[in-house]
PDB file of N, CA and C in Angstrom:
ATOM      1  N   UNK A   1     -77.094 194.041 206.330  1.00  0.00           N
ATOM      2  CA  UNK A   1     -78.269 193.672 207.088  1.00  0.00           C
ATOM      3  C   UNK A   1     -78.551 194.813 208.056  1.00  0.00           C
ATOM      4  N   UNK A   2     -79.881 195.289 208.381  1.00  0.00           N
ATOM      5  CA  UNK A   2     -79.778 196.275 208.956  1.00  0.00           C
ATOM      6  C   UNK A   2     -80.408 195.920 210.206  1.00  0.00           C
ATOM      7  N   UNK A   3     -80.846 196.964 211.008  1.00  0.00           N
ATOM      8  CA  UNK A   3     -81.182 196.621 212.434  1.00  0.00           C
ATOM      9  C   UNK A   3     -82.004 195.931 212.544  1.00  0.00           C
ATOM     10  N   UNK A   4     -83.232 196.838 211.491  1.00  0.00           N
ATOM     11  CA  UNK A   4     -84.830 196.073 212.047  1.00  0.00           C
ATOM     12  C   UNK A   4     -84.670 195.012 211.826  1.00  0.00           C
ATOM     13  N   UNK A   5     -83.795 194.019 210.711  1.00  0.00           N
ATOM     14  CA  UNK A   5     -84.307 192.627 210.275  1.00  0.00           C
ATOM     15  C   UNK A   5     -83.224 191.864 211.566  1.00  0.00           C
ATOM     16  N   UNK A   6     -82.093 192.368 212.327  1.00  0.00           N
ATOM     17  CA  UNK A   6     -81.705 191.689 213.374  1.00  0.00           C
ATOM     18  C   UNK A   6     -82.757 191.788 214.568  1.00  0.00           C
ATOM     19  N   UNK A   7     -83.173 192.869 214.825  1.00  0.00           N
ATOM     20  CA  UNK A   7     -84.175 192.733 215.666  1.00  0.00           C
ATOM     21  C   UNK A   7     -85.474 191.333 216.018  1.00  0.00           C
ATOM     22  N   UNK A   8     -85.762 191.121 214.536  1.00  0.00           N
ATOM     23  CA  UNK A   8     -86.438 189.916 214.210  1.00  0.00           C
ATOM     24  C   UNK A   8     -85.974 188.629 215.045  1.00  0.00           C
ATOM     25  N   UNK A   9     -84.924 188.458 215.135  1.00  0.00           N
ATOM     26  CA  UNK A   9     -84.191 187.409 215.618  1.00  0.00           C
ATOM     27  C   UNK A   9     -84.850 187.130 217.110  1.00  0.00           C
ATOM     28  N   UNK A  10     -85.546 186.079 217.567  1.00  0.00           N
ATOM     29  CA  UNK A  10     -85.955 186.235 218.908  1.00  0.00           C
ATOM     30  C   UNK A  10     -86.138 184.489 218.811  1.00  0.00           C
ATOM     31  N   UNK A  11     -85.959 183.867 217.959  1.00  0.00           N
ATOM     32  CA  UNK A  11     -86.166 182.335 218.998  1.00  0.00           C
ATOM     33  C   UNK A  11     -85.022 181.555 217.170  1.00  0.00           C
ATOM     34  N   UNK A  12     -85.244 180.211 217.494  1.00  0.00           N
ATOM     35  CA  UNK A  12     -84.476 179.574 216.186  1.00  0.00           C
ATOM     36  C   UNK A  12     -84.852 179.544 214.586  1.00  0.00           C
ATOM     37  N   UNK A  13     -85.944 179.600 214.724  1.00  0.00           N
ATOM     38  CA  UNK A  13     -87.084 179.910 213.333  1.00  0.00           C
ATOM     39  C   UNK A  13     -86.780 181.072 212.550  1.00  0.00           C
ATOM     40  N   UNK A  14     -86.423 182.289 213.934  1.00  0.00           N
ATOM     41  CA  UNK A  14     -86.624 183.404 213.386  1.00  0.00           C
ATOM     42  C   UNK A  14     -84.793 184.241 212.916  1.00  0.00           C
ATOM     43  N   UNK A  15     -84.258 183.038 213.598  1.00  0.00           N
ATOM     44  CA  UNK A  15     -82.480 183.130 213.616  1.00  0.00           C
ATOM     45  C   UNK A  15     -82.118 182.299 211.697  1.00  0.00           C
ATOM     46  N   UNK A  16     -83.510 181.711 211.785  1.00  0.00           N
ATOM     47  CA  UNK A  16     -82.765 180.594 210.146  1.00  0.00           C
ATOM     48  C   UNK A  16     -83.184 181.383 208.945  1.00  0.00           C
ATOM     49  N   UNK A  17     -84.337 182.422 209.730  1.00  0.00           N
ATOM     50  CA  UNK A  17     -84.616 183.008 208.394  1.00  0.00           C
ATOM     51  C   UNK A  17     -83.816 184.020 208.051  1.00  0.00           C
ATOM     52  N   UNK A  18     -83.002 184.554 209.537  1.00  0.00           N
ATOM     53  CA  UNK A  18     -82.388 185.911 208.968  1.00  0.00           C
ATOM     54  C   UNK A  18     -81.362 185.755 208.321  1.00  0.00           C
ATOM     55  N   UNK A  19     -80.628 184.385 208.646  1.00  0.00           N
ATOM     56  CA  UNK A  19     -79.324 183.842 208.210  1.00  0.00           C
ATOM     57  C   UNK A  19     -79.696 183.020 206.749  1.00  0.00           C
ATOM     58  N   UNK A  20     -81.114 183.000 206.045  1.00  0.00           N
ATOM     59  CA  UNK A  20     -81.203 182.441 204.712  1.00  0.00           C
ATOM     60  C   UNK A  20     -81.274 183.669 203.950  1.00  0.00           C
ATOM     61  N   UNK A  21     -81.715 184.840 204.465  1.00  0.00           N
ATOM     62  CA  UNK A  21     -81.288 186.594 203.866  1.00  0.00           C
ATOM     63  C   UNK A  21     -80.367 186.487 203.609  1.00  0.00           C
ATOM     64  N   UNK A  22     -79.657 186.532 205.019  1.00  0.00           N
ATOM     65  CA  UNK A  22     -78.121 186.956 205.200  1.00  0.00           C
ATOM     66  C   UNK A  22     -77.258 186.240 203.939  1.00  0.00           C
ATOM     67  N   UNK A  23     -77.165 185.361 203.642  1.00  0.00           N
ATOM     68  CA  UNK A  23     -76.889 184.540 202.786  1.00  0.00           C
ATOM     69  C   UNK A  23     -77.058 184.763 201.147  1.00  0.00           C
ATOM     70  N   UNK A  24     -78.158 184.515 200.957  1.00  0.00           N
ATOM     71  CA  UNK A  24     -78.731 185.009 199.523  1.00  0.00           C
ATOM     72  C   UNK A  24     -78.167 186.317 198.963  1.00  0.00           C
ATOM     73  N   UNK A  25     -78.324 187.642 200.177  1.00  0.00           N
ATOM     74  CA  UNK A  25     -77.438 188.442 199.731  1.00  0.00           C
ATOM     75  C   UNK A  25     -76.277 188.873 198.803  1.00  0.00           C
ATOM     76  N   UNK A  26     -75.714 187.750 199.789  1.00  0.00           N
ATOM     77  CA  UNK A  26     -73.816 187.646 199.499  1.00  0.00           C
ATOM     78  C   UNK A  26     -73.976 186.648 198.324  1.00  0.00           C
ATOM     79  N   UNK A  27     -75.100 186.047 198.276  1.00  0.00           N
ATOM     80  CA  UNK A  27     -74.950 184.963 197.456  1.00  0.00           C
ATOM     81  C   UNK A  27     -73.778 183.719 197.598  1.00  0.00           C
ATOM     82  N   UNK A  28     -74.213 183.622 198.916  1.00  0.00           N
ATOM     83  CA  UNK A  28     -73.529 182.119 199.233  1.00  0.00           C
ATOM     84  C   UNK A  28     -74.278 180.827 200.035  1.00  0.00           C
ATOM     85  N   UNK A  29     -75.490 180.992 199.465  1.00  0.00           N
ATOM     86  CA  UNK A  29     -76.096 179.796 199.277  1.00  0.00           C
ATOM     87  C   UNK A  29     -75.215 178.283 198.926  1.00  0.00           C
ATOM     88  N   UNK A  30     -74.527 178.966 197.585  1.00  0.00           N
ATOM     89  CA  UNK A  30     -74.297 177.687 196.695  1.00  0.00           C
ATOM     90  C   UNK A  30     -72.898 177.011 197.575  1.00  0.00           C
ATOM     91  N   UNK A  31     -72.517 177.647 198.266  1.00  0.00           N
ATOM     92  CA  UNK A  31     -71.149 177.504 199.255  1.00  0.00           C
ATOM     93  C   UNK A  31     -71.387 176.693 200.774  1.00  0.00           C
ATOM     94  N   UNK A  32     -72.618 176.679 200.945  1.00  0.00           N
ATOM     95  CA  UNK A  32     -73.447 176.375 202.094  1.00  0.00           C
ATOM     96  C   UNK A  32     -74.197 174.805 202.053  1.00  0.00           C
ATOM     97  N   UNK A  33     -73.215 173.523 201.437  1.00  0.00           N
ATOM     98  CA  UNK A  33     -73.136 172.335 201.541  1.00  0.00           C
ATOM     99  C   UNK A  33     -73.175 172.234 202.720  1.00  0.00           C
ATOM    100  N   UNK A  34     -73.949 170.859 203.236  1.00  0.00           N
ATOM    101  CA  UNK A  34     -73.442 170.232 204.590  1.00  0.00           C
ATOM    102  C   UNK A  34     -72.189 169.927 204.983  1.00  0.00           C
ATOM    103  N   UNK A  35     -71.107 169.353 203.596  1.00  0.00           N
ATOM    104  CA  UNK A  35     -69.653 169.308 204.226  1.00  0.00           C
ATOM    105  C   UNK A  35     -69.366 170.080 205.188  1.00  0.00           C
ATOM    106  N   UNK A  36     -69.684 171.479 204.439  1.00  0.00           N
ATOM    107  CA  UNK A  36     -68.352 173.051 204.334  1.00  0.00           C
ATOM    108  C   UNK A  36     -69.289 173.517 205.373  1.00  0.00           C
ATOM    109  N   UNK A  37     -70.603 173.390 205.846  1.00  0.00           N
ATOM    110  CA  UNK A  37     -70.839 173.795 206.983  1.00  0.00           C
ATOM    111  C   UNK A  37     -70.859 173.141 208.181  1.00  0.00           C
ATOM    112  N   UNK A  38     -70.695 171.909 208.297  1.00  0.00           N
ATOM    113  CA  UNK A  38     -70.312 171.149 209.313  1.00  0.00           C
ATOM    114  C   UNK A  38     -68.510 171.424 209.332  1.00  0.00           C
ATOM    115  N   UNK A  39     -67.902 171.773 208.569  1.00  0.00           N
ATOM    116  CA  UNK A  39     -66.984 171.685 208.731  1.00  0.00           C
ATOM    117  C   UNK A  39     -66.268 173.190 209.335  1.00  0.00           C
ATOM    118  N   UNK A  40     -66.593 174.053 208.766  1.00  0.00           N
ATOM    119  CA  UNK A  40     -67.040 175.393 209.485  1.00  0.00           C
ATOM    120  C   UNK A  40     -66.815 175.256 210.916  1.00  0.00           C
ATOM    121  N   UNK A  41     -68.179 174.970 211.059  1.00  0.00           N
ATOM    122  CA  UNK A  41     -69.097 174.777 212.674  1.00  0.00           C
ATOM    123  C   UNK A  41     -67.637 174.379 213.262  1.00  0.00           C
ATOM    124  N   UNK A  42     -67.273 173.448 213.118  1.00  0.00           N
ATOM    125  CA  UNK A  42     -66.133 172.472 213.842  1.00  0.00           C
ATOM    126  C   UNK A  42     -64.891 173.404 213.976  1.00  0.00           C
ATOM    127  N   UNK A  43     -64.016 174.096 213.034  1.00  0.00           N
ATOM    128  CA  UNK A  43     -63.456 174.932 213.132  1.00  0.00           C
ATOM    129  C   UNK A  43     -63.845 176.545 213.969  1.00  0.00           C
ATOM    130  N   UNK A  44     -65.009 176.813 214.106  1.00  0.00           N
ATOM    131  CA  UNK A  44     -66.015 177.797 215.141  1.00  0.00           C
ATOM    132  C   UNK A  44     -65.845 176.843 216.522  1.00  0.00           C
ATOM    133  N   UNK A  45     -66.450 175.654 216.677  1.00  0.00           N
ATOM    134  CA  UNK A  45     -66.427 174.640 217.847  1.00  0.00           C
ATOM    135  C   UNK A  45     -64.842 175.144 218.659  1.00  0.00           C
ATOM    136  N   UNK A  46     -63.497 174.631 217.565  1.00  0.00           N
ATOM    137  CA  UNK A  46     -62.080 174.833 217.864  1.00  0.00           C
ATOM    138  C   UNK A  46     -61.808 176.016 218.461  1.00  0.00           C
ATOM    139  N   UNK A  47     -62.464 176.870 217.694  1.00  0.00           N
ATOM    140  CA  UNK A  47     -62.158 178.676 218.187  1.00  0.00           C
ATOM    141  C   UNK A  47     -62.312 179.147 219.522  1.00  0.00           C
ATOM    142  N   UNK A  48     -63.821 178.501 219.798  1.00  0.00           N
ATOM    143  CA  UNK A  48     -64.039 178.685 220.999  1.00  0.00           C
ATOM    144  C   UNK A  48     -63.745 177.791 222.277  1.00  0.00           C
ATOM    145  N   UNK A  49     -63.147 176.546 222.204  1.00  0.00           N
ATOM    146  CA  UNK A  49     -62.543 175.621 222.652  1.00  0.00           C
ATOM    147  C   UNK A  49     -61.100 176.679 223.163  1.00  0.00           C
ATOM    148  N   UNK A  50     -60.387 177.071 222.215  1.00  0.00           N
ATOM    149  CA  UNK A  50     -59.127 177.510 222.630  1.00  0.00           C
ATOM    150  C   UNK A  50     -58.863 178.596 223.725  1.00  0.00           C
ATOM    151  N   UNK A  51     -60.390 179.330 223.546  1.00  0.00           N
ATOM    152  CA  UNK A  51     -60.321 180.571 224.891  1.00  0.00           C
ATOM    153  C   UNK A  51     -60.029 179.506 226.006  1.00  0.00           C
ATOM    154  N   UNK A  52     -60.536 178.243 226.414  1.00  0.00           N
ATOM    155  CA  UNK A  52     -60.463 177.816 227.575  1.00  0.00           C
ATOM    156  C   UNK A  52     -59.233 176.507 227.619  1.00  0.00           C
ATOM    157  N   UNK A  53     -58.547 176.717 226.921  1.00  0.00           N
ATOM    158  CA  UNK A  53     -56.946 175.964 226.384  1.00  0.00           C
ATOM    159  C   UNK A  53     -56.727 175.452 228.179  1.00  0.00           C
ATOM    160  N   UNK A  54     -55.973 176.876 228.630  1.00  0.00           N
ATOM    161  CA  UNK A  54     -55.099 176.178 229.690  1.00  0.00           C
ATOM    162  C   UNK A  54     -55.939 176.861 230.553  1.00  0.00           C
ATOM    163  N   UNK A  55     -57.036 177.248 231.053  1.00  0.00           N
ATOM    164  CA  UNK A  55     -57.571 178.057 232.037  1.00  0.00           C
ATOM    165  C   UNK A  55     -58.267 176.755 232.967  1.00  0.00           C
ATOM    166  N   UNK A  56     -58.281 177.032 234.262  1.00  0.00           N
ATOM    167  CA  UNK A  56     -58.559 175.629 235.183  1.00  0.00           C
ATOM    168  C   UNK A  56     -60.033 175.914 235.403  1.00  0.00           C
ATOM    169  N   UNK A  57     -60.365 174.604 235.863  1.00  0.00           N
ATOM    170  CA  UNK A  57     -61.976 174.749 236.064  1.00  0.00           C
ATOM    171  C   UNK A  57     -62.599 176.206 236.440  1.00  0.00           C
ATOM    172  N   UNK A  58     -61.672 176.668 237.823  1.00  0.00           N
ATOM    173  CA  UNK A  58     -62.479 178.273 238.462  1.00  0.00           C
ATOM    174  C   UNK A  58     -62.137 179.156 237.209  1.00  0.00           C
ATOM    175  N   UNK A  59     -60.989 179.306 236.477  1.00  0.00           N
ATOM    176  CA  UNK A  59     -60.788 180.161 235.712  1.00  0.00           C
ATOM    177  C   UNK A  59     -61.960 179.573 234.676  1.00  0.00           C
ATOM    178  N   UNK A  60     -62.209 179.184 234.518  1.00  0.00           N
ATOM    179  CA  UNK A  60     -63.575 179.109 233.174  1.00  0.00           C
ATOM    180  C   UNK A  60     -64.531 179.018 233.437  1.00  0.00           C
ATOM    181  N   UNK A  61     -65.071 179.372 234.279  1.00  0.00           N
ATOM    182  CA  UNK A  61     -66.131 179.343 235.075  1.00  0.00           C
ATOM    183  C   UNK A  61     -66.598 180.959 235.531  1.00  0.00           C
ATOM    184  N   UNK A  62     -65.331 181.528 235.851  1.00  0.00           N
ATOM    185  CA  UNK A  62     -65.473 182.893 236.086  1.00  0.00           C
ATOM    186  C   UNK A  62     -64.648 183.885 234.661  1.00  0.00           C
ATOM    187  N   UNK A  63     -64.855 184.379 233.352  1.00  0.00           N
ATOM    188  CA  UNK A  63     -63.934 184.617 232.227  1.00  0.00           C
ATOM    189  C   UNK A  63     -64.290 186.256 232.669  1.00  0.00           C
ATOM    190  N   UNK A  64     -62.899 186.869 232.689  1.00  0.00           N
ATOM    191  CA  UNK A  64     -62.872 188.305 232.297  1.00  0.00           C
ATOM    192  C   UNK A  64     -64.067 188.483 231.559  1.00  0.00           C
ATOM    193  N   UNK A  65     -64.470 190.027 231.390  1.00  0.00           N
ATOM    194  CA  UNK A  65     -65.536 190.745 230.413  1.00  0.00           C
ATOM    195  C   UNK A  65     -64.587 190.470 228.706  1.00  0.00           C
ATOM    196  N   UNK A  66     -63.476 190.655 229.085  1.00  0.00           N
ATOM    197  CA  UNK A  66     -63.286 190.705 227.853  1.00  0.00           C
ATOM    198  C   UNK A  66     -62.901 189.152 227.266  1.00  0.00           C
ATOM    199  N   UNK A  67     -62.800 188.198 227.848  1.00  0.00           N
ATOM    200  CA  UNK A  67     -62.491 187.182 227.687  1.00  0.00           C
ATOM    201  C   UNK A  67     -63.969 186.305 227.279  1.00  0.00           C
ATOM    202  N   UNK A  68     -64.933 186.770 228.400  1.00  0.00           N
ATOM    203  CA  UNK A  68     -66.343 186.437 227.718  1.00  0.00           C
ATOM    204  C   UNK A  68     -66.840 186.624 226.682  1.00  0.00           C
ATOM    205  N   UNK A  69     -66.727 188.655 226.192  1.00  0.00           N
ATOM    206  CA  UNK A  69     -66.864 188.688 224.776  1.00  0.00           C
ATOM    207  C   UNK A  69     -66.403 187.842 223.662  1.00  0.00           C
ATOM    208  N   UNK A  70     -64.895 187.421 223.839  1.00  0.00           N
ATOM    209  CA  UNK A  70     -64.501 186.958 222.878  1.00  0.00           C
ATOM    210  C   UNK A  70     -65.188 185.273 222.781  1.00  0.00           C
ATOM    211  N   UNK A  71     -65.410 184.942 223.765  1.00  0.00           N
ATOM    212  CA  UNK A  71     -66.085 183.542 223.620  1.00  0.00           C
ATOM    213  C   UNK A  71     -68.056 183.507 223.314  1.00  0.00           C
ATOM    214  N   UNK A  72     -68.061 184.416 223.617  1.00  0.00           N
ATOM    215  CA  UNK A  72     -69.645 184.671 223.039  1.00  0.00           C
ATOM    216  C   UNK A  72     -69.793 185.050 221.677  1.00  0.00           C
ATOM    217  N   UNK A  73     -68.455 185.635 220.919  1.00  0.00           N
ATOM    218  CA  UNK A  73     -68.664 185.519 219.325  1.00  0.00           C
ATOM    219  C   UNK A  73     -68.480 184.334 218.771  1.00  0.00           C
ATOM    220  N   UNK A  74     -67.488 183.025 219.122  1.00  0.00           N
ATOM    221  CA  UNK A  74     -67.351 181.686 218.940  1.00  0.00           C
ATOM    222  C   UNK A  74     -68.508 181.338 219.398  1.00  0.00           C
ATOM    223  N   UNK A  75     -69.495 181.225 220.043  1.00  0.00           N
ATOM    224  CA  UNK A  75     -70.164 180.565 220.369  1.00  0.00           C
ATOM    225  C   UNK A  75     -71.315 180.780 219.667  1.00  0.00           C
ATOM    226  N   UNK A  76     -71.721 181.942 219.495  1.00  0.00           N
ATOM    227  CA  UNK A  76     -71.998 182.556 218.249  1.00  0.00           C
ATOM    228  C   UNK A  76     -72.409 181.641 216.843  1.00  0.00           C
ATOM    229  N   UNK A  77     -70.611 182.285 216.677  1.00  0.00           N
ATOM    230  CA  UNK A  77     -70.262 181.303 215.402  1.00  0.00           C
ATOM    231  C   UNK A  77     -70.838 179.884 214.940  1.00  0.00           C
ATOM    232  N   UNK A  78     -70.470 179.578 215.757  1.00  0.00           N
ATOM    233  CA  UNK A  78     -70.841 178.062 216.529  1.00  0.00           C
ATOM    234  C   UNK A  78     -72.335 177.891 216.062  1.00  0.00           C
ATOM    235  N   UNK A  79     -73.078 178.677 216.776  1.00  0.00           N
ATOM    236  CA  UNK A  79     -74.661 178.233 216.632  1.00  0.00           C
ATOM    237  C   UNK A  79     -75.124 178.795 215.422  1.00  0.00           C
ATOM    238  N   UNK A  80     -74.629 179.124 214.620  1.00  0.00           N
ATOM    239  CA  UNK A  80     -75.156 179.868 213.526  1.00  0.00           C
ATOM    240  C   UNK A  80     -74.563 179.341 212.701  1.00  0.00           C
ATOM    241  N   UNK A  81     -73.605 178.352 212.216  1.00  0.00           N
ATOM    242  CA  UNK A  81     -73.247 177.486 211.424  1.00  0.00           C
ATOM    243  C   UNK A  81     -74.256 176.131 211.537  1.00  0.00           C
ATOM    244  N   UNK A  82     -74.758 175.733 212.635  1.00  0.00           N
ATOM    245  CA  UNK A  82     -75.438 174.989 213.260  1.00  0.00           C
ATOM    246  C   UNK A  82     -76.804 174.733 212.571  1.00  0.00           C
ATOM    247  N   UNK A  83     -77.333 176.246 212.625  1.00  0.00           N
ATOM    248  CA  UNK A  83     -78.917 176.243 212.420  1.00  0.00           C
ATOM    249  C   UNK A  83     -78.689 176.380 210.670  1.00  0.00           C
ATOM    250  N   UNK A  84     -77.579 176.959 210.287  1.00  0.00           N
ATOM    251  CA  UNK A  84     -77.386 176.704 208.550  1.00  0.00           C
ATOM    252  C   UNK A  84     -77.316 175.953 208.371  1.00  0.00           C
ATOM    253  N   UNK A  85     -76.766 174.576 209.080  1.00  0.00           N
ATOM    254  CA  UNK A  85     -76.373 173.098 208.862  1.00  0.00           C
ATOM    255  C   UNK A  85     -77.450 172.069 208.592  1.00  0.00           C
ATOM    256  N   UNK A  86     -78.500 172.430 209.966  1.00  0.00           N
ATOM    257  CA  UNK A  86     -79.929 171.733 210.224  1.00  0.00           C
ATOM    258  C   UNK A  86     -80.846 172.620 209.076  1.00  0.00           C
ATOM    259  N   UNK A  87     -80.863 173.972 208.591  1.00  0.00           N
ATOM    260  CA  UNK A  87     -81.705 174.242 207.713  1.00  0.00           C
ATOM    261  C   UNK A  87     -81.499 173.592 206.151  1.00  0.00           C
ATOM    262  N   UNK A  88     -80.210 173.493 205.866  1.00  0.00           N
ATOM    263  CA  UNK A  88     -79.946 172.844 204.528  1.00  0.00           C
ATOM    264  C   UNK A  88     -80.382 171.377 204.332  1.00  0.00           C
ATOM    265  N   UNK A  89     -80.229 171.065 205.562  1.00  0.00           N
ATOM    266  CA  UNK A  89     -80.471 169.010 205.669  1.00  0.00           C
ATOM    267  C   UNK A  89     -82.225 169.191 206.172  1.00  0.00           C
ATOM    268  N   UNK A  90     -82.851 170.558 206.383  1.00  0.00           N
ATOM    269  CA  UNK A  90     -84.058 170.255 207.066  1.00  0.00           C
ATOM    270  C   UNK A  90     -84.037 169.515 208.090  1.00  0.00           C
ATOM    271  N   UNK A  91     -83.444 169.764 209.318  1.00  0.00           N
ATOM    272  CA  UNK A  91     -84.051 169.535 210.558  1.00  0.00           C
ATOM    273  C   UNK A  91     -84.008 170.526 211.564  1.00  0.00           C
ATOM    274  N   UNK A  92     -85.226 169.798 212.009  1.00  0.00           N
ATOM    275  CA  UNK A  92     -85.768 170.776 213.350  1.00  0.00           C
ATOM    276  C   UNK A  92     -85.047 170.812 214.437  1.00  0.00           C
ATOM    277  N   UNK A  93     -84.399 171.750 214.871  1.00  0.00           N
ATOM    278  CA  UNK A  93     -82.939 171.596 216.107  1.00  0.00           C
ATOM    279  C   UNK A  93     -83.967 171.395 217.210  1.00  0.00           C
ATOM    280  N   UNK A  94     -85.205 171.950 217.526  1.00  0.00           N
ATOM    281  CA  UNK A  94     -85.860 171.886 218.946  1.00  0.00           C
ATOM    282  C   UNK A  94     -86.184 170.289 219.007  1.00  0.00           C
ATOM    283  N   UNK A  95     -87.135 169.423 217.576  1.00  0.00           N
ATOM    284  CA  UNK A  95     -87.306 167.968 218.019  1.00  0.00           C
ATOM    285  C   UNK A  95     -86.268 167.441 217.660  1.00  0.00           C
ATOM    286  N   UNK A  96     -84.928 167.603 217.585  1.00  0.00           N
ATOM    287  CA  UNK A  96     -83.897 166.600 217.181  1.00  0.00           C
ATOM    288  C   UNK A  96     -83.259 166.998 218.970  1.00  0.00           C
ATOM    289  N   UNK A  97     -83.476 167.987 219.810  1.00  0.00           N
ATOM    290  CA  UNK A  97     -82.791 168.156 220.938  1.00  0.00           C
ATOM    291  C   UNK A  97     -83.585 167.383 221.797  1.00  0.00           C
ATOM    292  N   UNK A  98     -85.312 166.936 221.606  1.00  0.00           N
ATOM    293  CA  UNK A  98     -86.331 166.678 222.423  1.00  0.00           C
ATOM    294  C   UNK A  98     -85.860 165.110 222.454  1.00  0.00           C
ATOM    295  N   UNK A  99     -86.026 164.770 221.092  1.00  0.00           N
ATOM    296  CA  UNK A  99     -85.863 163.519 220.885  1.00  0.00           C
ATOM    297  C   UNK A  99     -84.816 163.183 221.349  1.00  0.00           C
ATOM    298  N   UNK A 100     -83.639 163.581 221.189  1.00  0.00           N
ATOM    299  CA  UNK A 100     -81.997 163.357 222.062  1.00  0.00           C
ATOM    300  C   UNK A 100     -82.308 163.048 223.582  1.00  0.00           C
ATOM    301  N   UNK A 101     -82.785 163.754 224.366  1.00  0.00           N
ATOM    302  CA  UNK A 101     -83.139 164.293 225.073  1.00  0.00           C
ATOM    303  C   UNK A 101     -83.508 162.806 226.308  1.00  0.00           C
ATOM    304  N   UNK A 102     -84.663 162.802 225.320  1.00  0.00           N
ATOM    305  CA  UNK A 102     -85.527 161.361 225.771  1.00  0.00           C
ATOM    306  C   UNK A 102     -84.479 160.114 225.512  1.00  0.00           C
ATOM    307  N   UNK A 103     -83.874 160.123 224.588  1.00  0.00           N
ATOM    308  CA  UNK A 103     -82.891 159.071 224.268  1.00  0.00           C
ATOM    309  C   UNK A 103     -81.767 158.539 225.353  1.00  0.00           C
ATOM    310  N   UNK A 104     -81.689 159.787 225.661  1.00  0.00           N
ATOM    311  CA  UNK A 104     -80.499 159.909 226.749  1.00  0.00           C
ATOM    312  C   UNK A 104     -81.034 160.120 228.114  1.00  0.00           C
ATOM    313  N   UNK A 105     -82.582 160.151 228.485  1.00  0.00           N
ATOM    314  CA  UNK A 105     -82.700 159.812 229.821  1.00  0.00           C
ATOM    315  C   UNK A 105     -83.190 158.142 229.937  1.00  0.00           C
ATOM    316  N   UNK A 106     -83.223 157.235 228.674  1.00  0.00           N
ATOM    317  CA  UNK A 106     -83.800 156.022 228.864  1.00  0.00           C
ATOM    318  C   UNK A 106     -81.872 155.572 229.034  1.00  0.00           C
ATOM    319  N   UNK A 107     -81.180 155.714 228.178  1.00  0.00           N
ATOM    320  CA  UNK A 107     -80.059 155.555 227.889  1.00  0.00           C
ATOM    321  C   UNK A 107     -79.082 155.724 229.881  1.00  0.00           C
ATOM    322  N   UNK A 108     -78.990 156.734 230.343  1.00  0.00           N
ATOM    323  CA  UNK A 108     -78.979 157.701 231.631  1.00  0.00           C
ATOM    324  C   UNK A 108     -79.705 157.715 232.297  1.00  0.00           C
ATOM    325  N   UNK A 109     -80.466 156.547 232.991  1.00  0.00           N
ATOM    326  CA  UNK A 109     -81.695 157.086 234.271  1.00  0.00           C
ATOM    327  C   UNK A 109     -81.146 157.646 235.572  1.00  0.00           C
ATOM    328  N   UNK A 110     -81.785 158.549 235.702  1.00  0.00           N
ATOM    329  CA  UNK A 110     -81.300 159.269 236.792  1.00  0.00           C
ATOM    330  C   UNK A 110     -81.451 158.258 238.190  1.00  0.00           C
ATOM    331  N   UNK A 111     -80.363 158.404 239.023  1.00  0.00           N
ATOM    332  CA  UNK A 111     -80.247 157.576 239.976  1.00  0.00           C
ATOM    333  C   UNK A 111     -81.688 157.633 240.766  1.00  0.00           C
ATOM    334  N   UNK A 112     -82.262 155.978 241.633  1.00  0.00           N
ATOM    335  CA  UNK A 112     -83.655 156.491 242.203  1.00  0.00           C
ATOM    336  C   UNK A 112     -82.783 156.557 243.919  1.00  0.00           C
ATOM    337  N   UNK A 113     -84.142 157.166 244.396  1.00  0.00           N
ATOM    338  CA  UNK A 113     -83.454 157.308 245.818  1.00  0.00           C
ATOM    339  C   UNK A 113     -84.194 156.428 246.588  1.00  0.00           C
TER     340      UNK A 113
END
């Protein structure tokens, strides 16, 4: 994949198309079930879970440079198994977050004063 087509990458639309390239390429479409990518994701989820194992609230809150890098490629990971997950099943991550969203402030009303 070369620069210009990462460059492209600027919102979620434009992240599903580079990663349905990215894909076709290698030709692993056919590998790219909802199981094996939810299941993925979850093992990516774990990865990046473990940078913050035993580190206490201030310590994860404030991560070394190099400790950040390494959790910004899991996280990464993470979201890009994600948007392969929602593109194979067809859904829209922005109205499935909107709709959540609303669900969980009828669900959660914010305290009145």
């Amino acid at each position: 994949m070369n620069e210009a087509a990462l460059n492209k990458i600027h919102d979620l639309d434009s992240l599903r198309l580079v990663l349905r390239e990215f894909a076709a390429e290698r030709d692993w479409r056919r590998y790219h079930t909802p199981k094996n990518l939810a299941m993925a994701m979850i093992v990516e989820a774990a990865e990046l879970v473990e940078h913050f194992q035993w580190m206490t609230p201030e310590q994860s809150a404030a991560p070394t440079s190099q400790q950040l890098a390494a959790i910004r490629d899991e996280a990464a990971d993470t979201l890009i198994y994600l948007v392969e997950l929602a593109d194979v099943l067809g859904i829209d991550l922005i109205a499935a977050a909107r709709d959540k969203i609303g669900k969980n402030a009828v669900k959660y009303p914010a305290p009145r004063e």
